[in-house]
PDB file of N, CA and C in Angstrom:
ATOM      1  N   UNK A   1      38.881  25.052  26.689  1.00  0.00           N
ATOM      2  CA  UNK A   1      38.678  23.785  27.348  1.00  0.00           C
ATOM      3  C   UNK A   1      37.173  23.583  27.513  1.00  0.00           C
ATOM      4  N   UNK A   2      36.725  22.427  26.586  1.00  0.00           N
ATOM      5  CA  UNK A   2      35.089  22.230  27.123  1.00  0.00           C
ATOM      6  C   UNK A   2      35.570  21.359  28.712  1.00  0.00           C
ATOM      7  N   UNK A   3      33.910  21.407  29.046  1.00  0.00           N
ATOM      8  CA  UNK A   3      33.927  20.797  30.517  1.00  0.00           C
ATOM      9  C   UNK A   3      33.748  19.708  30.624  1.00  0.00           C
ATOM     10  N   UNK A   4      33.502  18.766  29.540  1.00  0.00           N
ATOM     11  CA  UNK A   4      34.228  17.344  29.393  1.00  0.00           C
ATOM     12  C   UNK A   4      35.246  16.706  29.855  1.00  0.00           C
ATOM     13  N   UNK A   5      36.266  18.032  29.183  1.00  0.00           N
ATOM     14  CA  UNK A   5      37.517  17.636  29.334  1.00  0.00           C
ATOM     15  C   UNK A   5      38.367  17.989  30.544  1.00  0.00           C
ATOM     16  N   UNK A   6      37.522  19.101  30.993  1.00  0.00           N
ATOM     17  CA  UNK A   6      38.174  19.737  32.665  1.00  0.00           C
ATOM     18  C   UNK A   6      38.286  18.336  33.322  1.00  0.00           C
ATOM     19  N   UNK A   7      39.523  18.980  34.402  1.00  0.00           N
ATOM     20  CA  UNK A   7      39.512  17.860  34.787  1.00  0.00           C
ATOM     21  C   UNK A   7      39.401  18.624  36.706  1.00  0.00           C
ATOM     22  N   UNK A   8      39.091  17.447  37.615  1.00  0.00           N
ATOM     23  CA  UNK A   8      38.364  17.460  39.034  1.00  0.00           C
ATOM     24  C   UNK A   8      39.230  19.261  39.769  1.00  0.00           C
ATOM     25  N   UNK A   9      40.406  19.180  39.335  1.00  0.00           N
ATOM     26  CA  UNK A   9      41.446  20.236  39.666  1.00  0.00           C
ATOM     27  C   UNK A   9      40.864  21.654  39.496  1.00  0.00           C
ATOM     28  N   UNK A  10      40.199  21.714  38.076  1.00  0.00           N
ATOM     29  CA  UNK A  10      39.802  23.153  37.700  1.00  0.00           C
ATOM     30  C   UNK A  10      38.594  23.175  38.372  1.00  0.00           C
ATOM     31  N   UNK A  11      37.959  22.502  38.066  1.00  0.00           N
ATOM     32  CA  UNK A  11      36.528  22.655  39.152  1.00  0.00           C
ATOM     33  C   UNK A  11      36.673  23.198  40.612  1.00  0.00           C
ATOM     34  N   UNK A  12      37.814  22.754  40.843  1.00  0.00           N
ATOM     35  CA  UNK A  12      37.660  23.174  42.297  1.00  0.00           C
ATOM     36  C   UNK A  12      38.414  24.146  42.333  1.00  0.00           C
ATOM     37  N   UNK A  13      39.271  24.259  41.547  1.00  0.00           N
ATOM     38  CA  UNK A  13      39.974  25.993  41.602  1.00  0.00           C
ATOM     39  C   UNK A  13      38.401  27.228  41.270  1.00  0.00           C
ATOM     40  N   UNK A  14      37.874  26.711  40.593  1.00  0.00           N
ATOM     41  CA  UNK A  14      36.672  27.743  40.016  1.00  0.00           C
ATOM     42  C   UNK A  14      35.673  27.926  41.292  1.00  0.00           C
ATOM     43  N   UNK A  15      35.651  26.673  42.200  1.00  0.00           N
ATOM     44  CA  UNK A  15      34.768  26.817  43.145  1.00  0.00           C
ATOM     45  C   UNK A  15      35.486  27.671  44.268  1.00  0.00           C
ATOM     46  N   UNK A  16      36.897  27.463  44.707  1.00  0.00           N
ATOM     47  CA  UNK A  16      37.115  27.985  45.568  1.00  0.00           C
ATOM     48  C   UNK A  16      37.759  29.404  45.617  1.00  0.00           C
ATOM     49  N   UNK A  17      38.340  29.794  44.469  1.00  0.00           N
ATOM     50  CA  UNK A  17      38.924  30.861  43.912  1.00  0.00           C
ATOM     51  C   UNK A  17      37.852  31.948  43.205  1.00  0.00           C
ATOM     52  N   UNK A  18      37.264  31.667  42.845  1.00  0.00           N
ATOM     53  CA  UNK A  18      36.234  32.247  41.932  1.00  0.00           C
ATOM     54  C   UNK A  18      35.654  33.415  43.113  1.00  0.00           C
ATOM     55  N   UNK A  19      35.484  34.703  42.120  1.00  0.00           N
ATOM     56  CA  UNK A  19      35.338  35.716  43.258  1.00  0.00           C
ATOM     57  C   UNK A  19      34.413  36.174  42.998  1.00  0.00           C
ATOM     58  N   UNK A  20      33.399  36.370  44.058  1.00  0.00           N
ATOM     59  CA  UNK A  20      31.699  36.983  44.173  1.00  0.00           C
ATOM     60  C   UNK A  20      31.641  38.081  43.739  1.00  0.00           C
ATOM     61  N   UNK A  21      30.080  38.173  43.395  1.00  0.00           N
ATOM     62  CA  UNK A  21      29.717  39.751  42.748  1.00  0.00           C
ATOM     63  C   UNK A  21      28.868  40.322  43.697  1.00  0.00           C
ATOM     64  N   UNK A  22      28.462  41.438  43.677  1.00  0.00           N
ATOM     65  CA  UNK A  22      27.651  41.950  44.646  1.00  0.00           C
ATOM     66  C   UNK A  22      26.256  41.674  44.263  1.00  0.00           C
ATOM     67  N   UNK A  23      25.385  41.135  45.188  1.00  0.00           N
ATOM     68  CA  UNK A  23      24.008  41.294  44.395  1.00  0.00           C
ATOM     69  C   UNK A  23      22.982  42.041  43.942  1.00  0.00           C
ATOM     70  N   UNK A  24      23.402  43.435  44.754  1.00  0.00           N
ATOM     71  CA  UNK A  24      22.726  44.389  44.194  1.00  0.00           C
ATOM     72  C   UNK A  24      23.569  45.312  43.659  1.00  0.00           C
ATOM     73  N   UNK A  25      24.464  45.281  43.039  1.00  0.00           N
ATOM     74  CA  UNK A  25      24.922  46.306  41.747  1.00  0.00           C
ATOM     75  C   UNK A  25      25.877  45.633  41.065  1.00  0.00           C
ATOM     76  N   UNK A  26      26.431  44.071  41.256  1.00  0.00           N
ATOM     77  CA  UNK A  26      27.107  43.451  40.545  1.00  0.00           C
ATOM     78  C   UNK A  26      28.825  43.413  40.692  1.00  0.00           C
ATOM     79  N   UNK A  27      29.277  44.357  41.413  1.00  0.00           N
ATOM     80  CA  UNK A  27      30.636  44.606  41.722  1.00  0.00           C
ATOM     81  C   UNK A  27      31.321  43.311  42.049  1.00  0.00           C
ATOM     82  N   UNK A  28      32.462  43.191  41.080  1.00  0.00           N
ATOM     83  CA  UNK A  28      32.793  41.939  41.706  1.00  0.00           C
ATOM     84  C   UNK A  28      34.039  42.435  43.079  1.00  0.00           C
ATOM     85  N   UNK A  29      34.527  41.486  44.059  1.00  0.00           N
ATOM     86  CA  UNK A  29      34.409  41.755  45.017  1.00  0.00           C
ATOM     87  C   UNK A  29      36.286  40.821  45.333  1.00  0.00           C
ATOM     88  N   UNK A  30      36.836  41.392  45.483  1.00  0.00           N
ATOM     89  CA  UNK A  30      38.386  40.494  45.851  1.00  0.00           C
ATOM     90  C   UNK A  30      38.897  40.412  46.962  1.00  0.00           C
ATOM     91  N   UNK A  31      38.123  40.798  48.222  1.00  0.00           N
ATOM     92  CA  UNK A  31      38.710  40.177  49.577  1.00  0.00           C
ATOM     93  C   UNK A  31      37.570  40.558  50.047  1.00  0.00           C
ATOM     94  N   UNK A  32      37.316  39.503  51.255  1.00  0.00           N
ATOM     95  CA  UNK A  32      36.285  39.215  51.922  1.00  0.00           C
ATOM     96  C   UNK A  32      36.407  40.127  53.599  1.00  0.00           C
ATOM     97  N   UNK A  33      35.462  41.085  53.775  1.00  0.00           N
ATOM     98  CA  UNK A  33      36.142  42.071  55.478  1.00  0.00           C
ATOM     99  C   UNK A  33      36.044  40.840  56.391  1.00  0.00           C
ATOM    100  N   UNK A  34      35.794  39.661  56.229  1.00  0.00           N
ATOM    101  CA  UNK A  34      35.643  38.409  57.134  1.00  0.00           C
ATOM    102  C   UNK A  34      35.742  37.301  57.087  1.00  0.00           C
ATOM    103  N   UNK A  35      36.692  36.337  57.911  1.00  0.00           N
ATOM    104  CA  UNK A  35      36.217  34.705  57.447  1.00  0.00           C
ATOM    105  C   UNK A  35      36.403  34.498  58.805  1.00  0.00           C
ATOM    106  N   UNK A  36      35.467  33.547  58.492  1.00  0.00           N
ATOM    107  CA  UNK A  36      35.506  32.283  59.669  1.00  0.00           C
ATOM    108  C   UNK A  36      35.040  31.373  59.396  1.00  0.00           C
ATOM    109  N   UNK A  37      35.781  30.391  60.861  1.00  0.00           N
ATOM    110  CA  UNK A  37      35.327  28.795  60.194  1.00  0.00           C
ATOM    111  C   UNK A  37      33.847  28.480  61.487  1.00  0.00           C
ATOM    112  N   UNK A  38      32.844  27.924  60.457  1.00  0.00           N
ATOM    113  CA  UNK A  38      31.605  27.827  61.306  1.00  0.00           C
ATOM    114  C   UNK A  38      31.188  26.151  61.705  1.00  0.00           C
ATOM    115  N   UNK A  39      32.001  25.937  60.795  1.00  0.00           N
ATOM    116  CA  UNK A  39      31.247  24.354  61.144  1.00  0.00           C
ATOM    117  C   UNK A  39      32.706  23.388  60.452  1.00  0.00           C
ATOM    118  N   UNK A  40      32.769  22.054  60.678  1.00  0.00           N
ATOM    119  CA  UNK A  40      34.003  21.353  60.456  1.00  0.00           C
ATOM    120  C   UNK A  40      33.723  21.115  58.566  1.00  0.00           C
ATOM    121  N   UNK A  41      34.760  21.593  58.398  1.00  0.00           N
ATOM    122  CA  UNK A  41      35.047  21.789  56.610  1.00  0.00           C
ATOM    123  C   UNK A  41      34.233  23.070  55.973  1.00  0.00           C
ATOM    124  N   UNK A  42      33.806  23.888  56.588  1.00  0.00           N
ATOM    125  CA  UNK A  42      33.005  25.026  56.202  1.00  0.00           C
ATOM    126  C   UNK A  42      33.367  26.539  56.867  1.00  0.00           C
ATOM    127  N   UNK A  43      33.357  27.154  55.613  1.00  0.00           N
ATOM    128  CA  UNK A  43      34.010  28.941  55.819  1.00  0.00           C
ATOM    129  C   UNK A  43      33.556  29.472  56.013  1.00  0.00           C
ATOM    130  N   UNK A  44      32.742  30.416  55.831  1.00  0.00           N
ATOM    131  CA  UNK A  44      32.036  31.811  56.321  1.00  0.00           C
ATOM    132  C   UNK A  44      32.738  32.836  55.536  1.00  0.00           C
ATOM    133  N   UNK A  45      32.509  33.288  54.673  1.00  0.00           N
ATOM    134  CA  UNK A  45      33.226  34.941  54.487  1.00  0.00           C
ATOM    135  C   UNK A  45      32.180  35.932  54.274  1.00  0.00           C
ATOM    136  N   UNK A  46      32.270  36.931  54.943  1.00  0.00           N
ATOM    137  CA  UNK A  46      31.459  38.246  54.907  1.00  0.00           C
ATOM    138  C   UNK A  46      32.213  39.273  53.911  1.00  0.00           C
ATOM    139  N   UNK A  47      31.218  39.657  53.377  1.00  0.00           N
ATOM    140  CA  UNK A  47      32.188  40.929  52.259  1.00  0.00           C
ATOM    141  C   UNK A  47      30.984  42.375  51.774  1.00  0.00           C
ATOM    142  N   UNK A  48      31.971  43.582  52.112  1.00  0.00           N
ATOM    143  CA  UNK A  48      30.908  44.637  52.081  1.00  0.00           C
ATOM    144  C   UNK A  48      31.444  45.516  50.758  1.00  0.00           C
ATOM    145  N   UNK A  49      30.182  45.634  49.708  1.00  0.00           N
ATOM    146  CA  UNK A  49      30.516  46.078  48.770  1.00  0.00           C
ATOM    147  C   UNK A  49      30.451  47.854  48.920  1.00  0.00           C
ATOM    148  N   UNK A  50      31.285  48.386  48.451  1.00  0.00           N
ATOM    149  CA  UNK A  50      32.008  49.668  48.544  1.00  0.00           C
ATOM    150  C   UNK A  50      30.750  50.466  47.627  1.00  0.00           C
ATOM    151  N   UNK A  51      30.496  50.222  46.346  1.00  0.00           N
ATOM    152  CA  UNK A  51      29.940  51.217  45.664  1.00  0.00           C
ATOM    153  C   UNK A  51      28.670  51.547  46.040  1.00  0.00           C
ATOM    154  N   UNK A  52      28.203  50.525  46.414  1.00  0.00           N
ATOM    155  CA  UNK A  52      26.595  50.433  46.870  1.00  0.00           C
ATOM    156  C   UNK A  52      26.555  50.372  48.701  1.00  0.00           C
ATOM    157  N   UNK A  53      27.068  49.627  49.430  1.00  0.00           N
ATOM    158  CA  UNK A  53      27.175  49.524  50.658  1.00  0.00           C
ATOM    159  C   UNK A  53      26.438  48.497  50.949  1.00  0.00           C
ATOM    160  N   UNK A  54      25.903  47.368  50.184  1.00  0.00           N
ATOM    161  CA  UNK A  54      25.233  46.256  50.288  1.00  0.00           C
ATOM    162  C   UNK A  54      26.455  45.248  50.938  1.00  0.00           C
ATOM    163  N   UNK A  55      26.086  44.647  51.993  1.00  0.00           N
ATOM    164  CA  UNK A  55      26.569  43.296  52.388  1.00  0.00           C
ATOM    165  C   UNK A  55      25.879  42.238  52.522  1.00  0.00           C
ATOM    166  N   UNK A  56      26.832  41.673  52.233  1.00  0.00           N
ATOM    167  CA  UNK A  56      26.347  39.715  51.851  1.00  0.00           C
ATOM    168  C   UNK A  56      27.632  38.717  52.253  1.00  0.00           C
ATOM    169  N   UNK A  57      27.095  37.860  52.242  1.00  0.00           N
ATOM    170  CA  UNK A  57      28.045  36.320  52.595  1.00  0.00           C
ATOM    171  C   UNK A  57      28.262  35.361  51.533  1.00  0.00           C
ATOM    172  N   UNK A  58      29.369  34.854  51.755  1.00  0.00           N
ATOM    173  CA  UNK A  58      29.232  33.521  50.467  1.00  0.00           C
ATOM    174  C   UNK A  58      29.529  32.376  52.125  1.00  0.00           C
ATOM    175  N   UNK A  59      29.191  31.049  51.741  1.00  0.00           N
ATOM    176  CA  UNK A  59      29.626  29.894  52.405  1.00  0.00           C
ATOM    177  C   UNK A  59      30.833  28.921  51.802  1.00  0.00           C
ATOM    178  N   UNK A  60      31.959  28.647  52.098  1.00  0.00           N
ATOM    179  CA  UNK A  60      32.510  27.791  51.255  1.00  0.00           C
ATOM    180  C   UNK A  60      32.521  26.124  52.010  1.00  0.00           C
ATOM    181  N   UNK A  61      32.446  24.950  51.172  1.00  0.00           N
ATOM    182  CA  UNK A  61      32.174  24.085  52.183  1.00  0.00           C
ATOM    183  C   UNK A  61      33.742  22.930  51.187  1.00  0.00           C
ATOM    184  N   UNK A  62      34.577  22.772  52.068  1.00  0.00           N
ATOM    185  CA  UNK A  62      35.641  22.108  52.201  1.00  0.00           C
ATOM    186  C   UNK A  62      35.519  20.441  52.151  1.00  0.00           C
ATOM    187  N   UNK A  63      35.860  19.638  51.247  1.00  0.00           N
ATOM    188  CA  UNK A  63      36.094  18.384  50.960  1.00  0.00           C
ATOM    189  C   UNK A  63      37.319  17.675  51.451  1.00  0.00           C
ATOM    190  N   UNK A  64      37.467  16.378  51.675  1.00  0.00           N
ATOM    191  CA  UNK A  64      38.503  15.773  51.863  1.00  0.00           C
ATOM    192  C   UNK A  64      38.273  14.984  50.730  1.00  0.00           C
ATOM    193  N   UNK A  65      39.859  15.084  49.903  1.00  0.00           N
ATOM    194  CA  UNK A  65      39.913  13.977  49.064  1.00  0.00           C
ATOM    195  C   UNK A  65      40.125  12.725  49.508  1.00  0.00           C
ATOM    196  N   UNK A  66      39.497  11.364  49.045  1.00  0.00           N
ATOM    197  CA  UNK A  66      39.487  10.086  49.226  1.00  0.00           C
ATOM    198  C   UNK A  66      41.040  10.126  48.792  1.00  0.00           C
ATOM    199  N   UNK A  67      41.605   9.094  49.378  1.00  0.00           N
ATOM    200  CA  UNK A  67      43.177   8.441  49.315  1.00  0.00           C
ATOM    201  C   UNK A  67      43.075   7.220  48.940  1.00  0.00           C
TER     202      UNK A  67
END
């Protein structure tokens, strides 16, 4: 599938599904030791990578679709 043709659905599966790597050794990473919600439409997840012991955050920020 080029990204022409994606359509609004996959994009946002890729944004919200799509799973982080570590930044200092690259590990990718499949559950987060934390979420929370910090602000209205916005996540928080904390996640501590095992091989290295580096922790980091991703932010996810939540849309309402127009009707």
């Amino acid at each position: 599938m080029s990204l022409q043709s994606a359509t609004p659905i996959v994009f946002a599966f890729a944004r919200y599904f799509s799973r982080p790597r570590c930044p200092q050794c690259g590990d990718e990473k499949l559950v987060p030791e934390r979420s929370e919600f910090v602000a209205e439409g916005r996540i928080r997840h904390t996640w501590a990578c095992e091989p290295c012991g580096e922790d980091f955050g991703t932010t996810v920020e939540l849309s309402c679709a127009a009707a």
